[in-house]
PDB file of N, CA and C in Angstrom:
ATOM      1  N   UNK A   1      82.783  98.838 105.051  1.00  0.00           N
ATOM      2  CA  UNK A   1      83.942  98.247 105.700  1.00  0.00           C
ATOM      3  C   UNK A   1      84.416  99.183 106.815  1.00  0.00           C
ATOM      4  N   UNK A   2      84.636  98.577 107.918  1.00  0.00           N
ATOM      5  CA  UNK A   2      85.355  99.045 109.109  1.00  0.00           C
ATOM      6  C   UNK A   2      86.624  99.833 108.762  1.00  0.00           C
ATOM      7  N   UNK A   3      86.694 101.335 109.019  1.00  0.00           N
ATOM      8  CA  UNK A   3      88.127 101.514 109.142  1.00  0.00           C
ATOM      9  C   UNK A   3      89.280 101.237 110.105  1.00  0.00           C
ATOM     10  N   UNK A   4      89.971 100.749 109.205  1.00  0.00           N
ATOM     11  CA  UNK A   4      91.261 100.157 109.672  1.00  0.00           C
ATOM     12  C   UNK A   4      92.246 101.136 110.982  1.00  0.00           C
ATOM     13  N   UNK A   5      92.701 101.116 112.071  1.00  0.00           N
ATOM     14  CA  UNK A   5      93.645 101.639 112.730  1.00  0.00           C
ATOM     15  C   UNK A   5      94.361 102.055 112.198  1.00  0.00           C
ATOM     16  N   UNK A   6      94.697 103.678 111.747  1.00  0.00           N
ATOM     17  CA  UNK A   6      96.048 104.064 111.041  1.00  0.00           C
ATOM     18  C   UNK A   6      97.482 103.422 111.281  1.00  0.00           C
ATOM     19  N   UNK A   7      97.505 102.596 112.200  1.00  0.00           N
ATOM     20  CA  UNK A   7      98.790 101.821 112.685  1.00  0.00           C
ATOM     21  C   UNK A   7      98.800 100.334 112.321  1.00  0.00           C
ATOM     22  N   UNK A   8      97.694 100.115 111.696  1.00  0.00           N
ATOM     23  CA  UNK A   8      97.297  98.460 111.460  1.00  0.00           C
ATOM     24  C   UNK A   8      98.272  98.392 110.096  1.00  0.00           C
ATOM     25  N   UNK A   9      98.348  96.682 109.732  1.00  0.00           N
ATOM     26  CA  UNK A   9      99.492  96.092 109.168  1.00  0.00           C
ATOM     27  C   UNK A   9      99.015  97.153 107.812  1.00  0.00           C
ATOM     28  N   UNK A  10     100.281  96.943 107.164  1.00  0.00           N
ATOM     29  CA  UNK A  10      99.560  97.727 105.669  1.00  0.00           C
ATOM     30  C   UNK A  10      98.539  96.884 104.778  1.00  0.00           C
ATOM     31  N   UNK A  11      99.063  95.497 104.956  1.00  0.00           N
ATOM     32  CA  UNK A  11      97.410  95.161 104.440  1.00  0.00           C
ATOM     33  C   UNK A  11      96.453  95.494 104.253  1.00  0.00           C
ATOM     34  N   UNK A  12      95.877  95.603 105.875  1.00  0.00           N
ATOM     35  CA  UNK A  12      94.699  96.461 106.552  1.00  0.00           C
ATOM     36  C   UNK A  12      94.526  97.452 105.155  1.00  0.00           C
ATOM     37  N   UNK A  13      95.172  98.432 105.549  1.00  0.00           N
ATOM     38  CA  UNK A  13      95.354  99.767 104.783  1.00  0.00           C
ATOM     39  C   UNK A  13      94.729  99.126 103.291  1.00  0.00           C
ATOM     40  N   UNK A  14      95.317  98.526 102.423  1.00  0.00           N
ATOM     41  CA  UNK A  14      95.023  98.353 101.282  1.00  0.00           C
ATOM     42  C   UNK A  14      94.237  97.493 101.115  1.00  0.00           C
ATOM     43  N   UNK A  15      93.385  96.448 102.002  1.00  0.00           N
ATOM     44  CA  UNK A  15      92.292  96.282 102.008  1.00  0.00           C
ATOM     45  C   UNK A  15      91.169  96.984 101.617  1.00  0.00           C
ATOM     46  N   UNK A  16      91.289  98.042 103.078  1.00  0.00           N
ATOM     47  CA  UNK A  16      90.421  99.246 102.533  1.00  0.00           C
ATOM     48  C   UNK A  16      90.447 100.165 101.797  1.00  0.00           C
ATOM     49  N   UNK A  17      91.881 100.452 101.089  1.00  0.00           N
ATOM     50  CA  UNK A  17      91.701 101.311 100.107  1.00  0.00           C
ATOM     51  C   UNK A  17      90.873 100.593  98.990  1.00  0.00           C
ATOM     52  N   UNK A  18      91.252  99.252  98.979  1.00  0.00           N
ATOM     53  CA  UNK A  18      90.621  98.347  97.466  1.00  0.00           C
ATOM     54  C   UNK A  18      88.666  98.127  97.557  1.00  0.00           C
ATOM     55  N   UNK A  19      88.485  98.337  99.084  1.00  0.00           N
ATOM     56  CA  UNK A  19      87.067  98.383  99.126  1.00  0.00           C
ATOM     57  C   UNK A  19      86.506  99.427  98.361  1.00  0.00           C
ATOM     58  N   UNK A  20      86.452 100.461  98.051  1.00  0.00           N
ATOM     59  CA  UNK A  20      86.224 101.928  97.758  1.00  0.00           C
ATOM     60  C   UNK A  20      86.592 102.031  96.160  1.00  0.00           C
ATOM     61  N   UNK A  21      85.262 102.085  95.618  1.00  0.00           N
ATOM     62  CA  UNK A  21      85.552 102.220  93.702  1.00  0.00           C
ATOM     63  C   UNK A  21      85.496 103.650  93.557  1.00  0.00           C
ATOM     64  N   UNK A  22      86.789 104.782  93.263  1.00  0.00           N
ATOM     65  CA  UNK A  22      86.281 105.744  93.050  1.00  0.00           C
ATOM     66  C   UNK A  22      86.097 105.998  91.845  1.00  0.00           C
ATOM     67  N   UNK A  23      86.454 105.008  90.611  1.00  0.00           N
ATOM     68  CA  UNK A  23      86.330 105.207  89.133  1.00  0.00           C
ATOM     69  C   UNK A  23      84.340 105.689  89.037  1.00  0.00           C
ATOM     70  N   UNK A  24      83.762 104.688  90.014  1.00  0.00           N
ATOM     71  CA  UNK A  24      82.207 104.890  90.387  1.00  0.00           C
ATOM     72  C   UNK A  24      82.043 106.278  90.848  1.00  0.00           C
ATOM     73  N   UNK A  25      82.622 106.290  91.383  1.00  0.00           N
ATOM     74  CA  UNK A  25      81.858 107.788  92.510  1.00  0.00           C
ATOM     75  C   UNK A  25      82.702 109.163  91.878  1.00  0.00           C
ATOM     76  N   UNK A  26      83.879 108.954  91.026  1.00  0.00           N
ATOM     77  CA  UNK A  26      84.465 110.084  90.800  1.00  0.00           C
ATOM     78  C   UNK A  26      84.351 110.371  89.515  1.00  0.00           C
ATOM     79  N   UNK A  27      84.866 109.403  89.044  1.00  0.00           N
ATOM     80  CA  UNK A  27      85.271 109.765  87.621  1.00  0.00           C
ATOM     81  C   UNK A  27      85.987 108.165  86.789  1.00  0.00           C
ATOM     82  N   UNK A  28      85.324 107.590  85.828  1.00  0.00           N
ATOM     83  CA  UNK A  28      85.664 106.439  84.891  1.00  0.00           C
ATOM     84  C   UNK A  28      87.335 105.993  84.711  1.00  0.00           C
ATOM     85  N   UNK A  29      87.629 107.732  84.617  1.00  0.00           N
ATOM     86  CA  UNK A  29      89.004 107.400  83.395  1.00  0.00           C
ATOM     87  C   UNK A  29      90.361 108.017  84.716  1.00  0.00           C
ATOM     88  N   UNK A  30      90.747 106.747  84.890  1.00  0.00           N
ATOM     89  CA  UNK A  30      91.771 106.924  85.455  1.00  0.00           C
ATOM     90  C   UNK A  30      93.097 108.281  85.562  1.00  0.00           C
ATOM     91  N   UNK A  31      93.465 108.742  84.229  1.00  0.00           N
ATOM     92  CA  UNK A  31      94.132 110.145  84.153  1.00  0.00           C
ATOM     93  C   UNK A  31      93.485 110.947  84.901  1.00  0.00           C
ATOM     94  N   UNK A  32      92.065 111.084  84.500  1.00  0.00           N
ATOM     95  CA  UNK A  32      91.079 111.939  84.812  1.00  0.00           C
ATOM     96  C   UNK A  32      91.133 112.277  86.209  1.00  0.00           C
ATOM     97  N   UNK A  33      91.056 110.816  87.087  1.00  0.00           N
ATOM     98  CA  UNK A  33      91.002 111.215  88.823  1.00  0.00           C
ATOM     99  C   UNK A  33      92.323 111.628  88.833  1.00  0.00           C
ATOM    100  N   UNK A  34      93.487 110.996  88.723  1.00  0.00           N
ATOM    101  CA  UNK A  34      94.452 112.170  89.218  1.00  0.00           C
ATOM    102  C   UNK A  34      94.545 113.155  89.335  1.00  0.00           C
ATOM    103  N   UNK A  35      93.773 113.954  88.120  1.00  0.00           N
ATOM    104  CA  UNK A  35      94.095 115.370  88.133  1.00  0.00           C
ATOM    105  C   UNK A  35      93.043 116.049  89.104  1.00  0.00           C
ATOM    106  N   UNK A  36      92.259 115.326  89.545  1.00  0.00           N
ATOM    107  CA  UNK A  36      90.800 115.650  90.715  1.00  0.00           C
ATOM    108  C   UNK A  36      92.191 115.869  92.314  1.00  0.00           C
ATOM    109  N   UNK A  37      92.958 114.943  92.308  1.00  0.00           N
ATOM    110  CA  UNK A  37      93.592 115.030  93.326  1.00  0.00           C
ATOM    111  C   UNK A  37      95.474 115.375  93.421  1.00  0.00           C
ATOM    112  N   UNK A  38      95.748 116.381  92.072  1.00  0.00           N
ATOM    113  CA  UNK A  38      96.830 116.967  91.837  1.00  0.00           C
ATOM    114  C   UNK A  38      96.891 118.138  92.784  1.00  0.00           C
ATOM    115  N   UNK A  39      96.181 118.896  92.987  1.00  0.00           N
ATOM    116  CA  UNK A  39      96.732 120.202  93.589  1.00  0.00           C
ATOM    117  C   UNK A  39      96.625 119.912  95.279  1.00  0.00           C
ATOM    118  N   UNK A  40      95.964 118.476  95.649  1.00  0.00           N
ATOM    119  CA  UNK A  40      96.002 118.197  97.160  1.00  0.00           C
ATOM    120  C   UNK A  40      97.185 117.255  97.453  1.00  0.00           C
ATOM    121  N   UNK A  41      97.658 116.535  96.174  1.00  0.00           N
ATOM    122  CA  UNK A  41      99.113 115.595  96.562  1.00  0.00           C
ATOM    123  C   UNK A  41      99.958 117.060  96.750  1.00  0.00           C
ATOM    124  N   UNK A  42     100.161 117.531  96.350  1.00  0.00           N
ATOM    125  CA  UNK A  42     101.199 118.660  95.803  1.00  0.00           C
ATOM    126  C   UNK A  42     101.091 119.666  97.244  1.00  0.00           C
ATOM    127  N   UNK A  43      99.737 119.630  97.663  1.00  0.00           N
ATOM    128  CA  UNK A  43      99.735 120.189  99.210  1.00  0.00           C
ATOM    129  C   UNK A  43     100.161 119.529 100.162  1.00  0.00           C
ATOM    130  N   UNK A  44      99.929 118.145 100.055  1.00  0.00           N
ATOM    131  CA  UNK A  44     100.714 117.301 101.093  1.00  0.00           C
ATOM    132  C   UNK A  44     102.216 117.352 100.890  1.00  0.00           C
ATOM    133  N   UNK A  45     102.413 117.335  99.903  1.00  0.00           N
ATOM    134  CA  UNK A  45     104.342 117.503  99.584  1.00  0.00           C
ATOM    135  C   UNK A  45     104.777 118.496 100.194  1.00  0.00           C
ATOM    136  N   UNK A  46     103.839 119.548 100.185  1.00  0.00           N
ATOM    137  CA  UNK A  46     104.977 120.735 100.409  1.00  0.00           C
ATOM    138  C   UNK A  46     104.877 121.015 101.859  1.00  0.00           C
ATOM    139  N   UNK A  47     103.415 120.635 102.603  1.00  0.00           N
ATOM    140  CA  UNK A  47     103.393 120.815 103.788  1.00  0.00           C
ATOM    141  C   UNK A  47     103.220 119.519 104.977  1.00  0.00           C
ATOM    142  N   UNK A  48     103.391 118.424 104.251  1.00  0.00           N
ATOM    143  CA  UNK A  48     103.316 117.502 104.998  1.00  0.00           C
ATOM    144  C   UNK A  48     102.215 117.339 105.809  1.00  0.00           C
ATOM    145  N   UNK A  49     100.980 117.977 105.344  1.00  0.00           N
ATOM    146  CA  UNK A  49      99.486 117.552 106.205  1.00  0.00           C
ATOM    147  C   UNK A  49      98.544 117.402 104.847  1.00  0.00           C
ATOM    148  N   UNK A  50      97.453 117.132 106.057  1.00  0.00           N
ATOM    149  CA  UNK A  50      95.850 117.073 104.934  1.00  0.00           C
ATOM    150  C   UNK A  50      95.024 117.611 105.485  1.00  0.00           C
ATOM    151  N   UNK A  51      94.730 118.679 104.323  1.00  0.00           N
ATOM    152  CA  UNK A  51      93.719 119.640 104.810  1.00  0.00           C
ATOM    153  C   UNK A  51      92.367 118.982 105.599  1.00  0.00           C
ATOM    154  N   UNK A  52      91.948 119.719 106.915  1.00  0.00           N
ATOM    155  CA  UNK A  52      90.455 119.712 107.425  1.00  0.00           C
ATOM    156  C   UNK A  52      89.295 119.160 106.582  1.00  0.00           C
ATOM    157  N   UNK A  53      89.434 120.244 105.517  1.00  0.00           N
ATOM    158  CA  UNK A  53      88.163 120.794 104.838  1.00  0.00           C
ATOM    159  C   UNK A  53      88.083 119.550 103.850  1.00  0.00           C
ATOM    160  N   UNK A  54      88.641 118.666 103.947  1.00  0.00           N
ATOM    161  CA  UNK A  54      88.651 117.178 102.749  1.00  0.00           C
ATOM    162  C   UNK A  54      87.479 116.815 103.583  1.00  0.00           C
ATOM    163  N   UNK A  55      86.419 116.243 102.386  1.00  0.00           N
ATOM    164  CA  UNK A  55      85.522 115.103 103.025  1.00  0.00           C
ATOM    165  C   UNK A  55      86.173 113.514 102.808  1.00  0.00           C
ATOM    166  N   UNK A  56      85.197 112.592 103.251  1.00  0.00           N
ATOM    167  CA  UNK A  56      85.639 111.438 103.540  1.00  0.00           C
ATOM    168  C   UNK A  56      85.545 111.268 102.198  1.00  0.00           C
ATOM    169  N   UNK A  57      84.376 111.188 101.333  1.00  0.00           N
ATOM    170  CA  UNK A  57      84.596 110.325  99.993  1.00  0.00           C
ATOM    171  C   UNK A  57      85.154 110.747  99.538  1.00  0.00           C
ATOM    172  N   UNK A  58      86.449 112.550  99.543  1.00  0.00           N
ATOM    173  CA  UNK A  58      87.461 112.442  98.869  1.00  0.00           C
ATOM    174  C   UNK A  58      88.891 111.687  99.400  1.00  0.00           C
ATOM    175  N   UNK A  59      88.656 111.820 100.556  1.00  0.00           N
ATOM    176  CA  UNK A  59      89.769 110.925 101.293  1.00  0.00           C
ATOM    177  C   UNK A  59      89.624 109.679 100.950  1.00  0.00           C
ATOM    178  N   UNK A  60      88.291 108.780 100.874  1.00  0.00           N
ATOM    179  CA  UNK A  60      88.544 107.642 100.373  1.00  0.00           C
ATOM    180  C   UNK A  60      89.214 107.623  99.130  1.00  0.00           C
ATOM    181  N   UNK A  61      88.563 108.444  98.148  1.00  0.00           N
ATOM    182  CA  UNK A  61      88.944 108.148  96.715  1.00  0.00           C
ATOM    183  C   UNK A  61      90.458 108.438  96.380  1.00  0.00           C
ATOM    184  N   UNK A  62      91.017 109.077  97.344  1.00  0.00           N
ATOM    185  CA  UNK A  62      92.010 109.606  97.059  1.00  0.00           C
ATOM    186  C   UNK A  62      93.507 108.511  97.440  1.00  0.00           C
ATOM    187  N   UNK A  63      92.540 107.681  98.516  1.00  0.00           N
ATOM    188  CA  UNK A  63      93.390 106.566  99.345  1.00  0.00           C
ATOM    189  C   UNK A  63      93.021 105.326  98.217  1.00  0.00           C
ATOM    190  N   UNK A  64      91.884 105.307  96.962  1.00  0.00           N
ATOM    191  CA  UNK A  64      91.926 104.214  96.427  1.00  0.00           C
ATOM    192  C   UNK A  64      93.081 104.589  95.142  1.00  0.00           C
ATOM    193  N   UNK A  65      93.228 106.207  94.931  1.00  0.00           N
ATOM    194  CA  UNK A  65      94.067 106.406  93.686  1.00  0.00           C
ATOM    195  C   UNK A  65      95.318 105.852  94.150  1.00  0.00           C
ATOM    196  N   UNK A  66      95.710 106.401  95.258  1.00  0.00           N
ATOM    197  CA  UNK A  66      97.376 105.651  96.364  1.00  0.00           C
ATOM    198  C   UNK A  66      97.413 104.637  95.819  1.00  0.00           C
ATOM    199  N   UNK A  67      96.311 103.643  96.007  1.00  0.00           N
ATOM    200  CA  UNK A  67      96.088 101.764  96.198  1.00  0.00           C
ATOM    201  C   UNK A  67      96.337 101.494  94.401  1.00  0.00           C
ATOM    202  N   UNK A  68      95.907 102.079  93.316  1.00  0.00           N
ATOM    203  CA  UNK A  68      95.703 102.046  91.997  1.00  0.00           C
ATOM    204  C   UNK A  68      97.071 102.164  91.080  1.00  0.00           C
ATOM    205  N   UNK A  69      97.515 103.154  92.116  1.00  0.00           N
ATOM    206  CA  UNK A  69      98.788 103.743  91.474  1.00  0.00           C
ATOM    207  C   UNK A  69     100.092 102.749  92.234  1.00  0.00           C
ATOM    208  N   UNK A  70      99.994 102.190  93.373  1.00  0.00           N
ATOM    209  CA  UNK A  70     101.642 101.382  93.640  1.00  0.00           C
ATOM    210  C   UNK A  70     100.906 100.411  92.883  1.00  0.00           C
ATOM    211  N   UNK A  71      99.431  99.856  92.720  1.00  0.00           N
ATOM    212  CA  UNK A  71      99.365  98.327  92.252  1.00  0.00           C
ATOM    213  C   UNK A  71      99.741  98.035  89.806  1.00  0.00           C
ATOM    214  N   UNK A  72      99.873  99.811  89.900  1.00  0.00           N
ATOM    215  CA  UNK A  72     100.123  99.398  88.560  1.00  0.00           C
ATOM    216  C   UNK A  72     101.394  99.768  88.476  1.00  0.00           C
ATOM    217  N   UNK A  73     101.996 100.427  89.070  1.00  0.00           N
ATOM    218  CA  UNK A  73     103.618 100.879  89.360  1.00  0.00           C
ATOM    219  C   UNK A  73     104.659  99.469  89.921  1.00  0.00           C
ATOM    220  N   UNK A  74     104.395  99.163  90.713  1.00  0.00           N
ATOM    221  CA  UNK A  74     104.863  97.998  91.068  1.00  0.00           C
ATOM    222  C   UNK A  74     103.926  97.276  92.125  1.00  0.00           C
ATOM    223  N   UNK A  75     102.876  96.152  92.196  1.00  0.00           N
ATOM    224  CA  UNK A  75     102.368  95.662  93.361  1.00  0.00           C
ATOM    225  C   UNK A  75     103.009  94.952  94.542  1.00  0.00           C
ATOM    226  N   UNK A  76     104.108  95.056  94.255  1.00  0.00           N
ATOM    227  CA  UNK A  76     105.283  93.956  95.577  1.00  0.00           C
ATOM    228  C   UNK A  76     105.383  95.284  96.260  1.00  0.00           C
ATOM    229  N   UNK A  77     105.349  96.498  95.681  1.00  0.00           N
ATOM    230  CA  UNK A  77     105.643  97.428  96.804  1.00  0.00           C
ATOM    231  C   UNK A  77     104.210  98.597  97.430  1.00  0.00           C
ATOM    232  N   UNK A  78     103.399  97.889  97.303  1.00  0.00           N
ATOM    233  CA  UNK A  78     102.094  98.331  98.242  1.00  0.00           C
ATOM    234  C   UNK A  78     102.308  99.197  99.227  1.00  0.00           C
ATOM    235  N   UNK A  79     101.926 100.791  99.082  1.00  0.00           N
ATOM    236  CA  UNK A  79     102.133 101.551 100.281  1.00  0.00           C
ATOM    237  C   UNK A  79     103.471 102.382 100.668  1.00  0.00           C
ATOM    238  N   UNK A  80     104.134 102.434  99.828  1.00  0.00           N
ATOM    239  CA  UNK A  80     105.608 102.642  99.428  1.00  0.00           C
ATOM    240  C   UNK A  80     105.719 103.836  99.951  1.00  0.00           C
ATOM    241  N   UNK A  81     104.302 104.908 100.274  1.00  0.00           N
ATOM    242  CA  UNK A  81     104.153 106.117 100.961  1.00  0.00           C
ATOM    243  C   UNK A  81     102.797 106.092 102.405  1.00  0.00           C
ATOM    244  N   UNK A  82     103.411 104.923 103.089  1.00  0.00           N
ATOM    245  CA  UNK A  82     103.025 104.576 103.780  1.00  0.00           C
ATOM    246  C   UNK A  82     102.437 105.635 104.786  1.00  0.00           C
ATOM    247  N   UNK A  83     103.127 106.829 104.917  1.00  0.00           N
ATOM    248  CA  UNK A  83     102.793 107.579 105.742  1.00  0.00           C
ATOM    249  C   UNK A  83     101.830 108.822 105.452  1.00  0.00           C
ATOM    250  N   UNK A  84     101.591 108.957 104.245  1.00  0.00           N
ATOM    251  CA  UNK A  84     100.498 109.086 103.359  1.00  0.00           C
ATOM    252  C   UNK A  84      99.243 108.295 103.961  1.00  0.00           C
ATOM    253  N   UNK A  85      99.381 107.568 103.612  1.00  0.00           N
ATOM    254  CA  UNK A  85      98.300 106.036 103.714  1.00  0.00           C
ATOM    255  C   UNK A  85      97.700 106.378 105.522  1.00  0.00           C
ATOM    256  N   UNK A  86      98.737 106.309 105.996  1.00  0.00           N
ATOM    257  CA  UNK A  86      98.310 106.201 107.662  1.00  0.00           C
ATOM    258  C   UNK A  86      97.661 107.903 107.752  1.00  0.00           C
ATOM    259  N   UNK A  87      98.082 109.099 107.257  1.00  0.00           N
ATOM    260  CA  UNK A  87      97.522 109.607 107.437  1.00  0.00           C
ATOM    261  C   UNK A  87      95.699 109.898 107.165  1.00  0.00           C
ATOM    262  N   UNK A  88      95.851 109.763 105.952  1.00  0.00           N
ATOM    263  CA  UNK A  88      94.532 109.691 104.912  1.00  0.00           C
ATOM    264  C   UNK A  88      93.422 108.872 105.989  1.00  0.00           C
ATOM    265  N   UNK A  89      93.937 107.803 106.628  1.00  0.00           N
ATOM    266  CA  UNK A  89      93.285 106.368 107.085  1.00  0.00           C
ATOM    267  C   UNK A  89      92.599 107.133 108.510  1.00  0.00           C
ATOM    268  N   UNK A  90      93.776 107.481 109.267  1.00  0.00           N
ATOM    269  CA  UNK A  90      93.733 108.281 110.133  1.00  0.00           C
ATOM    270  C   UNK A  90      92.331 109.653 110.247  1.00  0.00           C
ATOM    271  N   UNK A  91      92.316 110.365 109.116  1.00  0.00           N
ATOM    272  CA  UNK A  91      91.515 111.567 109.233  1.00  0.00           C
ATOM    273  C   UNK A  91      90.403 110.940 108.795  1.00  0.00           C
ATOM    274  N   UNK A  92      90.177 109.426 108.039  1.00  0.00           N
ATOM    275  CA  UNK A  92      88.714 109.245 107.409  1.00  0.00           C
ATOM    276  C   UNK A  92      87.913 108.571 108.672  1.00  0.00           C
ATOM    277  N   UNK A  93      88.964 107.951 109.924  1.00  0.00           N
ATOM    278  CA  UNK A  93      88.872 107.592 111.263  1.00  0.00           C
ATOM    279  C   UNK A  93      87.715 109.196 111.890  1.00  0.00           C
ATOM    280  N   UNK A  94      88.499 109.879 111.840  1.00  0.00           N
ATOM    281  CA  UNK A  94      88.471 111.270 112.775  1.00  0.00           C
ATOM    282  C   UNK A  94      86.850 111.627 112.170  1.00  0.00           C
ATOM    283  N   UNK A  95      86.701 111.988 110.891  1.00  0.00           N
ATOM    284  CA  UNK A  95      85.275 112.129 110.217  1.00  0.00           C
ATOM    285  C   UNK A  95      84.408 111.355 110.084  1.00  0.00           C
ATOM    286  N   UNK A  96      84.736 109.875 110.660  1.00  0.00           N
ATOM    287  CA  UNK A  96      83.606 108.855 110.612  1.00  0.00           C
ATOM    288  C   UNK A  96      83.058 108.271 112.023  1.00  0.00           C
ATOM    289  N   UNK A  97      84.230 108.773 113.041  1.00  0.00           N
ATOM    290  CA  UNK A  97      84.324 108.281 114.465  1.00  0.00           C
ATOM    291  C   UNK A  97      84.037 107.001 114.704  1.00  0.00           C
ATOM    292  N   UNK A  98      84.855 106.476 113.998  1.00  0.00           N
ATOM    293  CA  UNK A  98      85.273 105.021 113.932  1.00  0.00           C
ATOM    294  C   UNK A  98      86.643 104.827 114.341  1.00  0.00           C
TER     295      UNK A  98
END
C-alpha cells in the first residue's frame, strides 16, 4: 500500500496503519508488542520526536499498535494522537521515498 501524505484525512492514516499485521512480523500476543515499543513511546513523550535510527517495519508496526490501541480503547476516536500518527507516517514517507 501507498503511503499516505502525513497531512491526508485521518482515514488515510488508519487505512494504512490497518494494512500492516505486526502481530505477523513482531510478535502474536498483543501485551507483548507494547512492550517492543515502550521505551520509544516514552522517547517520543519526553522529546517530542522519532528517532532516525527506527526502521520502517518498526515504524509500521508501531503505527499498527497506535491503530490497535484507539480501536480497542474507543474506535469513534481513531487517531486521538494524531500528531503521533502524522509523524510516524511522515518518516516511513522519508525511508521509503514515497
Amino acid at each position: 500500500m501507498k503511503v499516505p501524505a502525513p497531512d491526508a484525512p485521518i482515514i488515510e492514516l488508519i487505512r494504512f496503519a490497518a494494512s500492516y499485521n505486526a502481530y505477523e512480523r513482531f510478535c502474536s500476543e498483543p501485551n507483548r508488542l507494547e512492550e517492543f515499543f515502550a521505551s520509544t513511546a516514552r522517547e517520543y513523550r519526553e522529546t517530542g520526536e522519532i528517532s532516525d535510527a527506527l526502521g520502517v517495519d518498526f515504524l509500521r508496526a508501531w503505527l499498527f499498535l497506535l491503530f490497535r490501541e484507539d480501536y480497542w480503547s474507543s474506535p469513534d476516536e481513531y487517531g486521538r494522537d494524531d500528531e503521533l500518527w502524522r509523524l510516524i507516517v511522515a518518516r516511513i514517507a522519508e525511508k521509503t521515498d514515497e
